[in-house]
C-alpha atoms as a PDB file:
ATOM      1  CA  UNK A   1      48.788  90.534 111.531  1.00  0.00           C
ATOM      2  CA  UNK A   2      52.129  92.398 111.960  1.00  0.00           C
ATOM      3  CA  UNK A   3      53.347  90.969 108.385  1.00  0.00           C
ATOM      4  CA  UNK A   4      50.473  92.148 107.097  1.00  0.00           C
ATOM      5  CA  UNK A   5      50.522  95.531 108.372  1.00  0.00           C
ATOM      6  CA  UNK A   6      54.103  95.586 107.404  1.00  0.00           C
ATOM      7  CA  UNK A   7      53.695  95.077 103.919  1.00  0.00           C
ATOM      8  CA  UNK A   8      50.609  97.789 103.849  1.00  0.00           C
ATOM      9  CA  UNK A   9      53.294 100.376 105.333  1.00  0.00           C
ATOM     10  CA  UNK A  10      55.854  99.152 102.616  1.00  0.00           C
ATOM     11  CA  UNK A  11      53.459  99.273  99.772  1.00  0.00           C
ATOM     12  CA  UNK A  12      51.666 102.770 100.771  1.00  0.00           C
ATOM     13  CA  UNK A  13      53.016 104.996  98.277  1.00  0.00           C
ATOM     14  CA  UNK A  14      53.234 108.319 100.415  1.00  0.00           C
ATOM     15  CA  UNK A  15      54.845 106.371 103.626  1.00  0.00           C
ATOM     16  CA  UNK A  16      57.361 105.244 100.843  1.00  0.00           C
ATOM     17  CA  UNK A  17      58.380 108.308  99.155  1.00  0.00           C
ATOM     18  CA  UNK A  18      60.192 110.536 101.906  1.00  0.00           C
ATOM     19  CA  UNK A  19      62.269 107.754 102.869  1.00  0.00           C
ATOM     20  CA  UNK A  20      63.638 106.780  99.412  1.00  0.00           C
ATOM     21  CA  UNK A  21      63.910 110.699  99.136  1.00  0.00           C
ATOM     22  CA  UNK A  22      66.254 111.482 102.290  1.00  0.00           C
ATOM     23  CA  UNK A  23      68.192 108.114 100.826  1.00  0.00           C
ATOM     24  CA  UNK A  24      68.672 109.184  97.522  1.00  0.00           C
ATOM     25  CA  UNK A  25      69.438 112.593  98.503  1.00  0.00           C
ATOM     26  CA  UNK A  26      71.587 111.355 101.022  1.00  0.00           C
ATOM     27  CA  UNK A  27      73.747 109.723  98.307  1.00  0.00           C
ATOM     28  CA  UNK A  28      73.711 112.168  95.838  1.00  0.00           C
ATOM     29  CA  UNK A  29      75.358 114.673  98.804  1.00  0.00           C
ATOM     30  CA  UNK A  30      78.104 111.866  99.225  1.00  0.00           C
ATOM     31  CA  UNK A  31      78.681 111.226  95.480  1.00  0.00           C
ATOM     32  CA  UNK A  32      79.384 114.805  95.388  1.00  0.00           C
ATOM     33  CA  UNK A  33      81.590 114.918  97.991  1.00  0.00           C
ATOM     34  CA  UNK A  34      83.456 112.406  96.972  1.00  0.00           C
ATOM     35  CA  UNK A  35      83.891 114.119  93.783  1.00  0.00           C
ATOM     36  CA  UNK A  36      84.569 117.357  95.313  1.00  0.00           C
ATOM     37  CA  UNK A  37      87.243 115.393  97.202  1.00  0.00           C
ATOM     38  CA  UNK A  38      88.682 113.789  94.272  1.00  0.00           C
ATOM     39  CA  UNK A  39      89.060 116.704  92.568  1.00  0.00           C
ATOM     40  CA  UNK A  40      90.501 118.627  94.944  1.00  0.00           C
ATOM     41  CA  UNK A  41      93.223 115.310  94.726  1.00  0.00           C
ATOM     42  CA  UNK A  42      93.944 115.693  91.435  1.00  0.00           C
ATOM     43  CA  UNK A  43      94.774 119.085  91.719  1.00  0.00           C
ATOM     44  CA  UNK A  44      96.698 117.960  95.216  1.00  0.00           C
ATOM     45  CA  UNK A  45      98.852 115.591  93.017  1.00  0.00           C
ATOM     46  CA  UNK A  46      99.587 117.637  89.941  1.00  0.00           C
ATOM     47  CA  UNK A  47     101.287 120.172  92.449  1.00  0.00           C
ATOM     48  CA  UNK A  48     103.018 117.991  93.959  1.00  0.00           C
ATOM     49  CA  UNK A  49     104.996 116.094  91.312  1.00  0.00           C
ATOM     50  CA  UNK A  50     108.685 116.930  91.541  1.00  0.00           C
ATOM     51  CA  UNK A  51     110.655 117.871  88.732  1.00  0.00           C
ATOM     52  CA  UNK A  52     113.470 115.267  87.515  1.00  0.00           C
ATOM     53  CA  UNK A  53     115.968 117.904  86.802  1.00  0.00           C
ATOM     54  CA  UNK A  54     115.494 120.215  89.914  1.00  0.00           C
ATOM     55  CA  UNK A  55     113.788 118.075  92.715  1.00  0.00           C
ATOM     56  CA  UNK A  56     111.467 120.726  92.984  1.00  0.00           C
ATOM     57  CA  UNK A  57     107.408 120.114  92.993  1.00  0.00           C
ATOM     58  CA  UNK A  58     105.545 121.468  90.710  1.00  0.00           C
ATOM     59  CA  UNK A  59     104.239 124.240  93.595  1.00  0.00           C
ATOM     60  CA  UNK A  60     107.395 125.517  94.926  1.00  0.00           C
ATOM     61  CA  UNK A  61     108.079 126.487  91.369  1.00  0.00           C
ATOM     62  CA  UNK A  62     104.946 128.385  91.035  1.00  0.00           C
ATOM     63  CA  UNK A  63     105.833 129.887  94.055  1.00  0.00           C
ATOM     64  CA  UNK A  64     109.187 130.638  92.812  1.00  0.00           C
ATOM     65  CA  UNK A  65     107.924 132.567  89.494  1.00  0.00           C
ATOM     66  CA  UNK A  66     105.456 134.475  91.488  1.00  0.00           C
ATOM     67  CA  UNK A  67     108.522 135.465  93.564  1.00  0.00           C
ATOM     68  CA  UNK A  68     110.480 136.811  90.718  1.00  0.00           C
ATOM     69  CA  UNK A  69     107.723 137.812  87.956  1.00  0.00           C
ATOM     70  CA  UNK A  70     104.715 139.193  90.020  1.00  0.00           C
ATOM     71  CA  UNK A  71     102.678 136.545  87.999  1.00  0.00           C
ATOM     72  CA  UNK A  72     100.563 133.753  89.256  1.00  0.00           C
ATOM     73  CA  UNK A  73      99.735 130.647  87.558  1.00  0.00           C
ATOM     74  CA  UNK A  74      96.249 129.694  87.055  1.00  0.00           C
ATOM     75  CA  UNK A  75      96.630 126.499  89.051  1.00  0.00           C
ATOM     76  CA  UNK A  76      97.107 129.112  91.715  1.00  0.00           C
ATOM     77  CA  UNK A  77      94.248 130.720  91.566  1.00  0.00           C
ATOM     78  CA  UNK A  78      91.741 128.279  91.212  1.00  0.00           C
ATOM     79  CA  UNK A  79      92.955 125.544  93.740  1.00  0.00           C
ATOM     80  CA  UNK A  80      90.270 123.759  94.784  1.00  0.00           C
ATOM     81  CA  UNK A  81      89.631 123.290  98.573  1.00  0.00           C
ATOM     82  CA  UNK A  82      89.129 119.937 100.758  1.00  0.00           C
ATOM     83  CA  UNK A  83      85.561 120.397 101.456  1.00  0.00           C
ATOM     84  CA  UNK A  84      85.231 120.220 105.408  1.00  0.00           C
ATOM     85  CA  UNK A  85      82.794 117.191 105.302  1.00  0.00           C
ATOM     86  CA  UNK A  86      85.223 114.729 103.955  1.00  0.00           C
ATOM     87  CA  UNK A  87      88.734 116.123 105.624  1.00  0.00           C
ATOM     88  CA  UNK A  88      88.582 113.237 107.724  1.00  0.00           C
ATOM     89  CA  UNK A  89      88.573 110.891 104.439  1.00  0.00           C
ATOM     90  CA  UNK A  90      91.420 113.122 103.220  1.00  0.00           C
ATOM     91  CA  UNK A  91      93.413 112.737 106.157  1.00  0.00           C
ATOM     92  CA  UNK A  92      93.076 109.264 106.720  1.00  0.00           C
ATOM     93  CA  UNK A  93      94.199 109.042 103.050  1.00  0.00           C
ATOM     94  CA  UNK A  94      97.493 110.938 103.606  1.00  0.00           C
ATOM     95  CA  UNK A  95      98.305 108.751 106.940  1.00  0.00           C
ATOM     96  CA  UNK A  96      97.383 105.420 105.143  1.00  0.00           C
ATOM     97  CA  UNK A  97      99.507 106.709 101.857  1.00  0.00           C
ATOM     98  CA  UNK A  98     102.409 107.704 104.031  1.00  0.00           C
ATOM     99  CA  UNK A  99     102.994 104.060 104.855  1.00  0.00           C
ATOM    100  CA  UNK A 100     101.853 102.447 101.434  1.00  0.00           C
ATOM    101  CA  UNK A 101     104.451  99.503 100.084  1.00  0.00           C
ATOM    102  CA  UNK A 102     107.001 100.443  97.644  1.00  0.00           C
ATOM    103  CA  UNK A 103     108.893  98.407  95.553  1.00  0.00           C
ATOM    104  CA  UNK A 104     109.620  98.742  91.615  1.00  0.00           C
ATOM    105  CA  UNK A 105     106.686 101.025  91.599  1.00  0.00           C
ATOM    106  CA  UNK A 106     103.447 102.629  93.999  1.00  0.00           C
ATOM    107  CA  UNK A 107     101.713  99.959  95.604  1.00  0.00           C
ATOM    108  CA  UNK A 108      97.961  99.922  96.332  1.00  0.00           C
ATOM    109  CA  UNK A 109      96.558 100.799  99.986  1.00  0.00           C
ATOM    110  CA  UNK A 110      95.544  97.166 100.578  1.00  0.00           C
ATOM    111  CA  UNK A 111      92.394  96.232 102.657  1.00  0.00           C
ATOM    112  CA  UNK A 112      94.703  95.215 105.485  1.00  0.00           C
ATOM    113  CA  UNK A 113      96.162  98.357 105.596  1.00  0.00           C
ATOM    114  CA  UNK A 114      92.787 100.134 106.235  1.00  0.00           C
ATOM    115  CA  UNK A 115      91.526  97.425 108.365  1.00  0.00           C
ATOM    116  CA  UNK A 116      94.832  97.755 110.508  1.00  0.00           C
ATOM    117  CA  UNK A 117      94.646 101.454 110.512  1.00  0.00           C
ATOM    118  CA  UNK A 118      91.020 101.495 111.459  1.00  0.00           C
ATOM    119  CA  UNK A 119      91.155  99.019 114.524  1.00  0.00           C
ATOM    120  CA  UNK A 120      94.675 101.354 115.382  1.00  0.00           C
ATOM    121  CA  UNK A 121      92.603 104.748 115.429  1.00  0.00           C
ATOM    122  CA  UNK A 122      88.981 102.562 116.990  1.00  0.00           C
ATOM    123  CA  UNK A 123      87.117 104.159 113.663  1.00  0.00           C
ATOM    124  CA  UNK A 124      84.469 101.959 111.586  1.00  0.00           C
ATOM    125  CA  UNK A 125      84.192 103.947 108.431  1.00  0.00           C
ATOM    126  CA  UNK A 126      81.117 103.760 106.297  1.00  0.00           C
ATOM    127  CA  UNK A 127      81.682 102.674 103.213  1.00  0.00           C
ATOM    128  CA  UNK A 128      81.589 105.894 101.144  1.00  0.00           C
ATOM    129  CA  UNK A 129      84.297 106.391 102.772  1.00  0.00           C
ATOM    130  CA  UNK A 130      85.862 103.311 101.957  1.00  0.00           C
ATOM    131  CA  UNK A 131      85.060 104.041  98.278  1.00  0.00           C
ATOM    132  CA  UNK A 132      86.206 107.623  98.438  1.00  0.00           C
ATOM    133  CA  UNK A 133      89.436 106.003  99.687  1.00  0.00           C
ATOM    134  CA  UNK A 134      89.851 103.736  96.681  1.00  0.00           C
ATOM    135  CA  UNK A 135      89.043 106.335  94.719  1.00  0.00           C
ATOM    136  CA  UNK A 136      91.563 108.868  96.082  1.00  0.00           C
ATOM    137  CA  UNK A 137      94.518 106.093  96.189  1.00  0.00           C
ATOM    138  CA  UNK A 138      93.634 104.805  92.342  1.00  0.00           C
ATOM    139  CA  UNK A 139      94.146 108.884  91.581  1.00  0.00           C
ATOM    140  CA  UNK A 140      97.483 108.448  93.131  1.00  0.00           C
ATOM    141  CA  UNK A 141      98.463 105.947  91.439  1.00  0.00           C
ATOM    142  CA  UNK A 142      97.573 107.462  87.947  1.00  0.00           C
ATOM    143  CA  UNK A 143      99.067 110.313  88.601  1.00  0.00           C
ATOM    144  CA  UNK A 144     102.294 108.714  90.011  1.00  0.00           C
ATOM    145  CA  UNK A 145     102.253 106.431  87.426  1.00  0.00           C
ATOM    146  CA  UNK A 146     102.604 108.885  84.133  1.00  0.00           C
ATOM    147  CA  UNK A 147     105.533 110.487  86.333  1.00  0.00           C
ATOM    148  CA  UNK A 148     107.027 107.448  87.169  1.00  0.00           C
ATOM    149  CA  UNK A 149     107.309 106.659  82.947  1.00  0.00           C
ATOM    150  CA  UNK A 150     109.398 109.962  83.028  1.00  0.00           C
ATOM    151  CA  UNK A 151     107.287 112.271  82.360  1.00  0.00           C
ATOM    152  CA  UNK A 152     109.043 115.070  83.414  1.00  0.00           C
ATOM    153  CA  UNK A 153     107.477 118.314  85.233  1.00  0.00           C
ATOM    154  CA  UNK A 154     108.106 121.387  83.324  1.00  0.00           C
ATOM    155  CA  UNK A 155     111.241 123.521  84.106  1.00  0.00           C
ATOM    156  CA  UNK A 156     110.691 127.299  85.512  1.00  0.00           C
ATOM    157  CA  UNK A 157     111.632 128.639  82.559  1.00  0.00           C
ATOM    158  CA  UNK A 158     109.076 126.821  79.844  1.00  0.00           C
ATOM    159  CA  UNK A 159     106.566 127.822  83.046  1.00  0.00           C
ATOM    160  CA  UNK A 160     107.688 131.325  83.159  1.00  0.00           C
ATOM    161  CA  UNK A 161     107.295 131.734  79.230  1.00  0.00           C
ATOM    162  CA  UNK A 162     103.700 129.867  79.125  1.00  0.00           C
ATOM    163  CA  UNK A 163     102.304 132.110  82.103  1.00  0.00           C
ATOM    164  CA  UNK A 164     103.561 135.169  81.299  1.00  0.00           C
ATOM    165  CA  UNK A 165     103.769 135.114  77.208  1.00  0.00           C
ATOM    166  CA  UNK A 166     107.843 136.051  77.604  1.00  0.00           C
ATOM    167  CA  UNK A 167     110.343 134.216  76.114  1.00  0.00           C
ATOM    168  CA  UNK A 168     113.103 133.128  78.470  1.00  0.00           C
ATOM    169  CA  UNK A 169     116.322 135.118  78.220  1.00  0.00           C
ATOM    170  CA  UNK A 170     119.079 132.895  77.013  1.00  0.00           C
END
């Protein structure tokens, strides 16, 4: 009898409905998150690559041109934020990237890693968050990557000339 009723609740199409709802909704707010997250990453990691030539990132020359135009660059005005609901993903990210293998080139954030990291801190993660973490570390490694192959950060002074429409004095 309890099969039975079972599979009447499972097959009764308006017991069904709110509960694939909340689910789906549910993982639509994550996906976006996660996006949101990624995004925010992206922009995170563009800043931050340093320039060859001046050992500078790509933010503390912003900075720096603000400082003696007046002018700030776009990226500066339309940084993107860490949305509160997945800081904890983004800081788990930075602690597990501080300690990421290095050798010839970026290594991955293994599994171990995370596993160690997680039975360190007593945290079982669910596994968006595990997949917001691969997701975040494979955006890493792009964007490390394409620096690493020397592609250098533009100087202050091509910068200067693209955000302000000024040539630079020579």
């Amino acid at each position: 009898q309890r099969r039975e009723r079972r599979a009447h609740l499972e097959s009764a199409p308006e017991l069904e409905k709110p509960h694939r709802r909340r689910r789906r909704q549910r993982r639509k707010f994550l996906d976006g998150l996660t996006t949101a997250l990624v995004r925010f990453a992206e922009q995170h990691f563009r800043l931050t690559e340093r320039d060859e030539r001046t050992g500078k990132t790509r933010l503390e020359l912003f900075i720096e041109i603000e400082r003696q135009t007046g002018v700030v660059a776009p990226e500066l005005r339309s940084l993107p934020v860490v949305p509160a609901a997945a800081r904890h993903v983004w800081d788990w990210f930075q602690d597990l990237s501080v300690a990421r293998g290095v050798g010839m080139q970026f290594m991955a954030i293994t599994w171990a890693d995370m596993r160690s990291y997680f039975a360190l801190l007593g945290v079982r993660p669910q596994r968006w968050e595990l997949a917001a973490l691969r997701r975040l570390d494979s955006k890493y490694l792009e964007s490390r990557a394409g620096h690493a192959k020397g592609r250098a950060v533009s100087g202050a002074k091509q910068m200067r000339q693209s955000m302000t429409g000024k040539q630079p004095a020579e």
